[in-house]
Protein backbone atom coordinates (compact mmCIF):
# COMPACT_ATOMS: atom_id res chain seq x y z
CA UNK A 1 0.00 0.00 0.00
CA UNK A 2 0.92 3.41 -0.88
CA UNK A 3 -0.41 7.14 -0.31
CA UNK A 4 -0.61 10.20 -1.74
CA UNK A 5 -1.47 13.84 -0.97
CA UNK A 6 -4.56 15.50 -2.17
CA UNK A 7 -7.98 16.76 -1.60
CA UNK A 8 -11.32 17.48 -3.08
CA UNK A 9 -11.22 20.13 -5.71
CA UNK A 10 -15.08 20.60 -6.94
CA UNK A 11 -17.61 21.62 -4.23
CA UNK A 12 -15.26 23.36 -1.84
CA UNK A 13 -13.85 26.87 -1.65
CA UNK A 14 -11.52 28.70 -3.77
CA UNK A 15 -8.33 28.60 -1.72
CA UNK A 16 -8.71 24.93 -0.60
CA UNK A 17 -9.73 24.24 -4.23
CA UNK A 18 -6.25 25.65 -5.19
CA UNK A 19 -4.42 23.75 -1.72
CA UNK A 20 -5.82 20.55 -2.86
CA UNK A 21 -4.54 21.31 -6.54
CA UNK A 22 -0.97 22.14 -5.17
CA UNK A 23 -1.28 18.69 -3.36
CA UNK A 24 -2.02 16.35 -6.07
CA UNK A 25 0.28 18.13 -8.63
CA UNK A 26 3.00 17.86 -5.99
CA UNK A 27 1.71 13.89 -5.48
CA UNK A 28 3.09 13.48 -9.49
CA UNK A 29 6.70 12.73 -8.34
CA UNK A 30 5.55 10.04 -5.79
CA UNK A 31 3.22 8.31 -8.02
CA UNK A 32 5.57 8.15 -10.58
CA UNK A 33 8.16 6.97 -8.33
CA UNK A 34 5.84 4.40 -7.17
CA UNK A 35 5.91 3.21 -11.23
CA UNK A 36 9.41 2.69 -11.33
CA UNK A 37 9.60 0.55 -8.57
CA UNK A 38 6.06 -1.43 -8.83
CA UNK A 39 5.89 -1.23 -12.64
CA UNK A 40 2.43 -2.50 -12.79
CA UNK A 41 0.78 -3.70 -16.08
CA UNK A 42 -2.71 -2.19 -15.53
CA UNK A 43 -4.44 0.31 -13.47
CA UNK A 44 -7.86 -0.25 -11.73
CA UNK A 45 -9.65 2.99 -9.99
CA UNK A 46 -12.81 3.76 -9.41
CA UNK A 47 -12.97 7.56 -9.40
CA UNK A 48 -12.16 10.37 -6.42
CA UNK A 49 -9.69 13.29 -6.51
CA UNK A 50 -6.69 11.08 -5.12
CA UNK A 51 -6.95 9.17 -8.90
CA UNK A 52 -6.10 12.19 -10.58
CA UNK A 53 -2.01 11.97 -10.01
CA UNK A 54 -2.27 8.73 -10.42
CA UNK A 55 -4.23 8.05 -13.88
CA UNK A 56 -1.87 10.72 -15.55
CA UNK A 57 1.22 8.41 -14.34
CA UNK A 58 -0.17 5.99 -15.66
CA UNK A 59 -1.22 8.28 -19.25
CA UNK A 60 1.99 9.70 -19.25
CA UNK A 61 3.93 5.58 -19.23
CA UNK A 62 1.63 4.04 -21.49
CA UNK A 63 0.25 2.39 -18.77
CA UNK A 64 -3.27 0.70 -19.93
CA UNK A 65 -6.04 1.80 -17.38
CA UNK A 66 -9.94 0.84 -16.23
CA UNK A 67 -12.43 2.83 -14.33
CA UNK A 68 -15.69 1.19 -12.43
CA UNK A 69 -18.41 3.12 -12.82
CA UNK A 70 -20.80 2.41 -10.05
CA UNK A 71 -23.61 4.99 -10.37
CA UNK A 72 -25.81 5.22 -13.66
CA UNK A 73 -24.03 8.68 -14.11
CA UNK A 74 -20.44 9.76 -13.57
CA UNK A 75 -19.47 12.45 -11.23
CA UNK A 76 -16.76 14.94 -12.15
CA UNK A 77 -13.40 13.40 -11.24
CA UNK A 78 -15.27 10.28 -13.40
CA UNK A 79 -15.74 12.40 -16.45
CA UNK A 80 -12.01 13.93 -16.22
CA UNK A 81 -10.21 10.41 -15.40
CA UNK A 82 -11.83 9.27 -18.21
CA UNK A 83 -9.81 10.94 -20.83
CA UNK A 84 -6.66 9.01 -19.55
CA UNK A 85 -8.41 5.59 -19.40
CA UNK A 86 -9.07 2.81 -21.93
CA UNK A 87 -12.18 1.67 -20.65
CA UNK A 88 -14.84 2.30 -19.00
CA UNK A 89 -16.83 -0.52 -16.70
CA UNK A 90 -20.04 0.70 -16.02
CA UNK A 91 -22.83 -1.14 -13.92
CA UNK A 92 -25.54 -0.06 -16.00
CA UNK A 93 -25.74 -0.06 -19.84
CA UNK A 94 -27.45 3.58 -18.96
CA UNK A 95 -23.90 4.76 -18.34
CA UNK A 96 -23.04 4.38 -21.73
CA UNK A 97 -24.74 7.71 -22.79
CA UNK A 98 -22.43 9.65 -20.92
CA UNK A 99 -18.89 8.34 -22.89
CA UNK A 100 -17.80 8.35 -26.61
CA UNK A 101 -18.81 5.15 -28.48
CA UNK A 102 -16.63 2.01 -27.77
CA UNK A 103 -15.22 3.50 -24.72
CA UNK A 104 -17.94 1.43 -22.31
CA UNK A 105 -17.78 -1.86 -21.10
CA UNK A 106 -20.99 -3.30 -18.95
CA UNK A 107 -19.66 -5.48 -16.27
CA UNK A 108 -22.12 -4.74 -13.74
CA UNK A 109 -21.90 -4.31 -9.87
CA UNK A 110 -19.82 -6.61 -8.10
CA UNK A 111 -21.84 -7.98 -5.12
CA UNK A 112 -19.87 -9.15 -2.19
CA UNK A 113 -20.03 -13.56 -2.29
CA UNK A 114 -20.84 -13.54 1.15
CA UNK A 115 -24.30 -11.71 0.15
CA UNK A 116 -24.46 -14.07 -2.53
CA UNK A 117 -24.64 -17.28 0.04
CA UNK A 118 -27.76 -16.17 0.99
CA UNK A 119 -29.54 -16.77 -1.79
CA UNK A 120 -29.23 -20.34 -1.06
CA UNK A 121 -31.49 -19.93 2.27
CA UNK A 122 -35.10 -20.11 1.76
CA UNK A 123 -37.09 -17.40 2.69
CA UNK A 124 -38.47 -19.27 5.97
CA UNK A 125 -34.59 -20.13 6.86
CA UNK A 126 -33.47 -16.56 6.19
CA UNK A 127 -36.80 -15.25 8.83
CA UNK A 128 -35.20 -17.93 11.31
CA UNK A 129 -32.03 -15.92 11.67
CA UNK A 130 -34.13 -13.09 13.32
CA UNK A 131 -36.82 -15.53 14.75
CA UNK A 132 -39.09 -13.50 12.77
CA UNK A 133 -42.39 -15.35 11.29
CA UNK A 134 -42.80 -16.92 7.64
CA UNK A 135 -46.38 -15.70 7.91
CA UNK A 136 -46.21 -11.81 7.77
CA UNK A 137 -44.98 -9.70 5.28
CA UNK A 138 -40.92 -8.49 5.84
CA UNK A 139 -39.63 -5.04 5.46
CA UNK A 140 -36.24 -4.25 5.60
CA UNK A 141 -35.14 -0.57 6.44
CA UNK A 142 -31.18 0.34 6.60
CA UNK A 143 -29.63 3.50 5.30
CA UNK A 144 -26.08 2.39 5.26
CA UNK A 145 -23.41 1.67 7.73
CA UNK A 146 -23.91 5.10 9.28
CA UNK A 147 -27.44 5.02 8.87
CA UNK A 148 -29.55 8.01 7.86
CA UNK A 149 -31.46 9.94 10.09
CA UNK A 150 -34.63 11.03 7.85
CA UNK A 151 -35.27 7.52 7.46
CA UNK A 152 -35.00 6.07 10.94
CA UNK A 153 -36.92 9.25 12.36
CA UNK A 154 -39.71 8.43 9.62
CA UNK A 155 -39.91 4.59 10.32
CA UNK A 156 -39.96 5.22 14.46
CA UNK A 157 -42.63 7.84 13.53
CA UNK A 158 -44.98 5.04 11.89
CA UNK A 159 -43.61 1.79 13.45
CA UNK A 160 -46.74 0.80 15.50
CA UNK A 161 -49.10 1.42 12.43
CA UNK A 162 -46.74 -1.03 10.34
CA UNK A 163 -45.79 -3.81 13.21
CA UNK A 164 -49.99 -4.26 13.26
CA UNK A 165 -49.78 -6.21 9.75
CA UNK A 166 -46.21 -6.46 8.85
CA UNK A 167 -42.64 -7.23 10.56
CA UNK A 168 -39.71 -5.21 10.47
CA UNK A 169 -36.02 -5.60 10.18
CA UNK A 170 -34.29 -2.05 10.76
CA UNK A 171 -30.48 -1.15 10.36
CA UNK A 172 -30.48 2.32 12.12
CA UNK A 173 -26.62 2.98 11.82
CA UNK A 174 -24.18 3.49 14.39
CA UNK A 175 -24.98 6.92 14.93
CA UNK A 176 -28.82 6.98 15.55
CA UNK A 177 -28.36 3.60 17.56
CA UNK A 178 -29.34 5.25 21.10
CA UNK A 179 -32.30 7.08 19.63
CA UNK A 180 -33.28 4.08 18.27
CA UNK A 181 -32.79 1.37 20.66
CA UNK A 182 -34.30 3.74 23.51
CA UNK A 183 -37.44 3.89 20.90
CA UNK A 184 -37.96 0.19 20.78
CA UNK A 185 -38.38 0.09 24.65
CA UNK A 186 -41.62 1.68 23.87
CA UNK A 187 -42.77 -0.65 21.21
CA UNK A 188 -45.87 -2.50 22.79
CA UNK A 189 -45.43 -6.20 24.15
CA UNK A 190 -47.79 -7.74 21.60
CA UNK A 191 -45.97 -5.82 18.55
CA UNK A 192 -41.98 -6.60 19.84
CA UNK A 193 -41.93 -9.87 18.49
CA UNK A 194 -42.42 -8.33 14.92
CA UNK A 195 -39.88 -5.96 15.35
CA UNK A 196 -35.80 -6.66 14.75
CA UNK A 197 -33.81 -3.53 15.51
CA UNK A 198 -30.10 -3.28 15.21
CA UNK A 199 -27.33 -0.99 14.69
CA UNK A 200 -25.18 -2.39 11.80
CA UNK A 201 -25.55 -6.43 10.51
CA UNK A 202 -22.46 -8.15 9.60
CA UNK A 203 -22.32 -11.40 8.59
CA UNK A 204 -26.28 -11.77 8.39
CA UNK A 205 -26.94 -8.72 5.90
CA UNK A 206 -27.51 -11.51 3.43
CA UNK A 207 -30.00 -13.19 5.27
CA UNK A 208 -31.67 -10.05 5.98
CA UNK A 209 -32.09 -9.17 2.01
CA UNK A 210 -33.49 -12.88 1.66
CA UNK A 211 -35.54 -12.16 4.84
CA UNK A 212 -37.31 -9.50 3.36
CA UNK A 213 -40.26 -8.84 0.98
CA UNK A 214 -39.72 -5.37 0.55
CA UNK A 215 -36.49 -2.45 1.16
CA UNK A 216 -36.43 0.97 2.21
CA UNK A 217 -32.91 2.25 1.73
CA UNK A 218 -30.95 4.88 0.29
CA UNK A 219 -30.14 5.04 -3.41
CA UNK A 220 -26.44 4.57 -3.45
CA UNK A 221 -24.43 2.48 -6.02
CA UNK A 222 -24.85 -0.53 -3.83
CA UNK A 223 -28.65 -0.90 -4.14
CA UNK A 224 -27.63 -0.98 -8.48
CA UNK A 225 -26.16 -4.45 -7.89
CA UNK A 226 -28.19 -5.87 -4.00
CA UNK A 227 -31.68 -5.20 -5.12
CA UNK A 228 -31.65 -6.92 -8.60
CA UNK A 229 -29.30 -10.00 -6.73
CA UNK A 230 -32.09 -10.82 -4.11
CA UNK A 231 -34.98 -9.82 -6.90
CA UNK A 232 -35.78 -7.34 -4.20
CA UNK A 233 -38.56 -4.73 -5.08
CA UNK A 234 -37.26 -1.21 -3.09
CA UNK A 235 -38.92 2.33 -1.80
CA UNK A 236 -35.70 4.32 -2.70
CA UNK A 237 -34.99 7.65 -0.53
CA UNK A 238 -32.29 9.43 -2.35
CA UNK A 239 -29.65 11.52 -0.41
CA UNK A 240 -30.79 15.14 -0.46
CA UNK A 241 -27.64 16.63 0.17
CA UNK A 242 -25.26 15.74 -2.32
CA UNK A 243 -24.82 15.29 -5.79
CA UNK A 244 -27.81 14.23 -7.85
CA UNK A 245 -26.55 10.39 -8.56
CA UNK A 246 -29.23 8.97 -5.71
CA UNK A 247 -31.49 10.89 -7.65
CA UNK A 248 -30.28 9.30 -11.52
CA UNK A 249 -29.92 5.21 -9.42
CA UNK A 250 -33.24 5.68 -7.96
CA UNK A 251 -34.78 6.70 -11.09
CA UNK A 252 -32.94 3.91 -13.21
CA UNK A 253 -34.39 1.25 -10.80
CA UNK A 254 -37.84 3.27 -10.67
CA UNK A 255 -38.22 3.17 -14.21
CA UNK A 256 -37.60 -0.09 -14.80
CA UNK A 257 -40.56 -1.45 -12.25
CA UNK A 258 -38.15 -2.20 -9.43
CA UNK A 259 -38.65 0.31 -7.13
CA UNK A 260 -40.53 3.26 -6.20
CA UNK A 261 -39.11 6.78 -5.63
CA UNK A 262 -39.49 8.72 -2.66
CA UNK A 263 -37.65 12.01 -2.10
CA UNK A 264 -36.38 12.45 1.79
CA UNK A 265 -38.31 15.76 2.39
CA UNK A 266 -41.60 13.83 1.00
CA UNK A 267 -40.21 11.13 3.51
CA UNK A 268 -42.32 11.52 7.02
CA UNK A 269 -46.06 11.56 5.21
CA UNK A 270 -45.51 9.17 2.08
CA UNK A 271 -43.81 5.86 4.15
CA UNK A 272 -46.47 4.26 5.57
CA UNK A 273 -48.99 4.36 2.63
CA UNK A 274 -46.04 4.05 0.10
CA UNK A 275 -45.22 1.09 1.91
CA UNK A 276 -49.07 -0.54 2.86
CA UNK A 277 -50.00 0.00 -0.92
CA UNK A 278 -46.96 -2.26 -2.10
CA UNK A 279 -47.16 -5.03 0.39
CA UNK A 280 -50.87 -5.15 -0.10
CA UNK A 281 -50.71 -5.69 -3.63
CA UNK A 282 -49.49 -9.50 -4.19
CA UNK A 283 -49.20 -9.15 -7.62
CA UNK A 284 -47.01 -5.73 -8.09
CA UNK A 285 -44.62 -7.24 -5.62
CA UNK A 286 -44.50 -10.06 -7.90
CA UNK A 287 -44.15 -7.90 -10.81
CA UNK A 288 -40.91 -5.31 -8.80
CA UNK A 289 -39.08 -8.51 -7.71
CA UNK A 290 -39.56 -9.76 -11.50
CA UNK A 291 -38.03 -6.63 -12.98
CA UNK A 292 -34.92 -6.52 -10.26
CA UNK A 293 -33.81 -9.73 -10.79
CA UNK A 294 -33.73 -9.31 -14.15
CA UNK A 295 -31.19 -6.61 -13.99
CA UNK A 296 -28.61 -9.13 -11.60
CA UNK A 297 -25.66 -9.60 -13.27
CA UNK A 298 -24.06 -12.36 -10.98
CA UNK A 299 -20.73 -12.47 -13.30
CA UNK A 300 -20.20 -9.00 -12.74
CA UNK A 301 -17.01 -9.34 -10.36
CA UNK A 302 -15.62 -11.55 -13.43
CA UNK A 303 -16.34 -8.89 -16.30
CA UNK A 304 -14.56 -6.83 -13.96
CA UNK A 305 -11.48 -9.07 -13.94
CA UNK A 306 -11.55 -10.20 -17.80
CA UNK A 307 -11.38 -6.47 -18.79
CA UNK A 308 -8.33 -5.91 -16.88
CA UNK A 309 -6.66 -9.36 -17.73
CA UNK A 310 -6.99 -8.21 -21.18
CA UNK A 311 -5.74 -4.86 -20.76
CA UNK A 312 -2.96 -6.35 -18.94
CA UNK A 313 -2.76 -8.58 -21.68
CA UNK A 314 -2.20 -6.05 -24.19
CA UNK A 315 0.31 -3.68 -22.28
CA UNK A 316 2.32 -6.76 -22.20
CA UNK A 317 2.25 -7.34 -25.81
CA UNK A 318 -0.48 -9.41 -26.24
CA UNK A 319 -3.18 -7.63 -28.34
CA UNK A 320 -5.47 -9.02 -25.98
CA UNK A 321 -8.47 -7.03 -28.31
């Protein structure tokens, strides 16, 4: 492992705009001297400021190079790396619109094997690792490994209306943990057995996607490649303060009939009927979890590594193309 200096340049002021600049340009000597002495065949990044030094290196010694695209659209350090790269791996073919012809390659999202496993449960085994029931409808709510706020605050807001039909597994993050787990104290005695709060899940995230009938979650990257692997339909809450890619993943899904849309300030009125009117209705559940899993890509780790065998390939004199 080895590190550079740098820093954000877009969405930040003027003078640490320019800092940041200084940094990376100054990073050029290290990351070249980190060439010489690692001479790799191929380079692999998947986009951020700290790429920049290192895909002109790479540009500069006819070094071949890859990005991953995770999100349907590319951010800016995406669009600029891109000039210096080969190929492009996108998750979506949607991506493609956003790079010169021939410069795309759809590999998909690379879902993590141990996620995978748990497609091998059944649905009643995967309820069993939360001694939930195979008789109620599931819905899993998580907003990442942090958590986000908006979404636990919305979910506590509604719980008791939802626990009287349905059972709930909910991810509140590390940081609204307390809030959270002091909330379940209150949950009544006949209504705790349907409810399954935690703070982060490890090992048993994969259970808890097989678990589950129905998601609430964010619209990062991840959701691209996790929903269509567990044919999962999805309430999507894009992240209102940052860049609009949520907004472009959520719609992607949304418009293909795996999910449903819901921005975070619409949040706190449009969860519980949002999410009665879906698990009510048999047959559009049927019809979401049809349309995710036919966007999984299960070989998309693979495509990943073919791409960059053959660029490898190539740089090493074997027109791999």
């Amino acid at each position: 492992m080895e590190t550079i200096q740098g820093g954000p340049i877009v969405g930040v002021s003027p003078r640490v705009s320019l800092v940041n600049g200084m940094k990376l340009t100054w990073s050029l000597g290290k990351t070249n001297s980190i060439w010489r002495a690692f001479r790799p065949d191929v380079l692999f990044m998947t986009g951020g400021y700290v790429n920049a030094p290192v895909a002109l290196t790479a540009w500069l010694r006819r070094t071949p190079a890859a990005i991953f695209l995770p999100d349907v659209e590319p951010g800016s350090a995406i669009r600029f790396l891109s000039r210096f790269a080969q190929k492009v791996a996108c998750t979506t073919p949607a991506s493609q619109a956003y790079f010169r012809s021939g410069k795309t390659v759809v590999t998909g999202y690379p879902v993590r094997p141990q996620l995978r496993e748990a497609l091998a449960l059944s649905r009643t085994e995967a309820l069993g690792h939360f001694e939930l029931e195979a008789g109620r409808r599931t819905l899993l709510v998580f907003g990442g490994s942090r958590g986000a706020r908006s979404i636990n605050r919305a979910l506590l807001a509604v719980l008791p209306q939802l626990l009287e039909s349905y059972q709930v597994l909910h991810i509140s993050g590390a940081l609204d943990w307390p809030e959270v787990e002091a909330a379940a104290q209150n949950v009544r005695d006949e209504q705790r057995r349907y409810y399954r709060p935690y703070a982060y899940l490890h090992e048993r995230m994969g259970a808890a996607l097989r678990a589950a009938d129905l998601v609430v979650a964010r619209a990062g990257a991840s959701m691209l490649g996790e929903s269509p692997a567990f044919a999962l339909p999805a309430i999507l809450v894009p992240y209102p303060h940052a860049w609009r890619y949520q907004k472009v993943n959520a719609d992607y899904l949304a418009e293909r009939g795996a999910a449903v849309r819901v921005d975070d300030e619409l949040l706190p009125d449009r969860l519980l009927p949002v999410v009665r009117e879906l698990l009510q209705d048999e047959a559009r559940l049927t019809q979401m979890a049809a349309a995710a899993g036919a966007l999984d890509r299960p070989q998309a780790a693979s495509n990943l590594a073919r791409l960059l065998q053959k660029l490898a390939q190539r740089h090493m004199g074997n027109n791999a193309w």
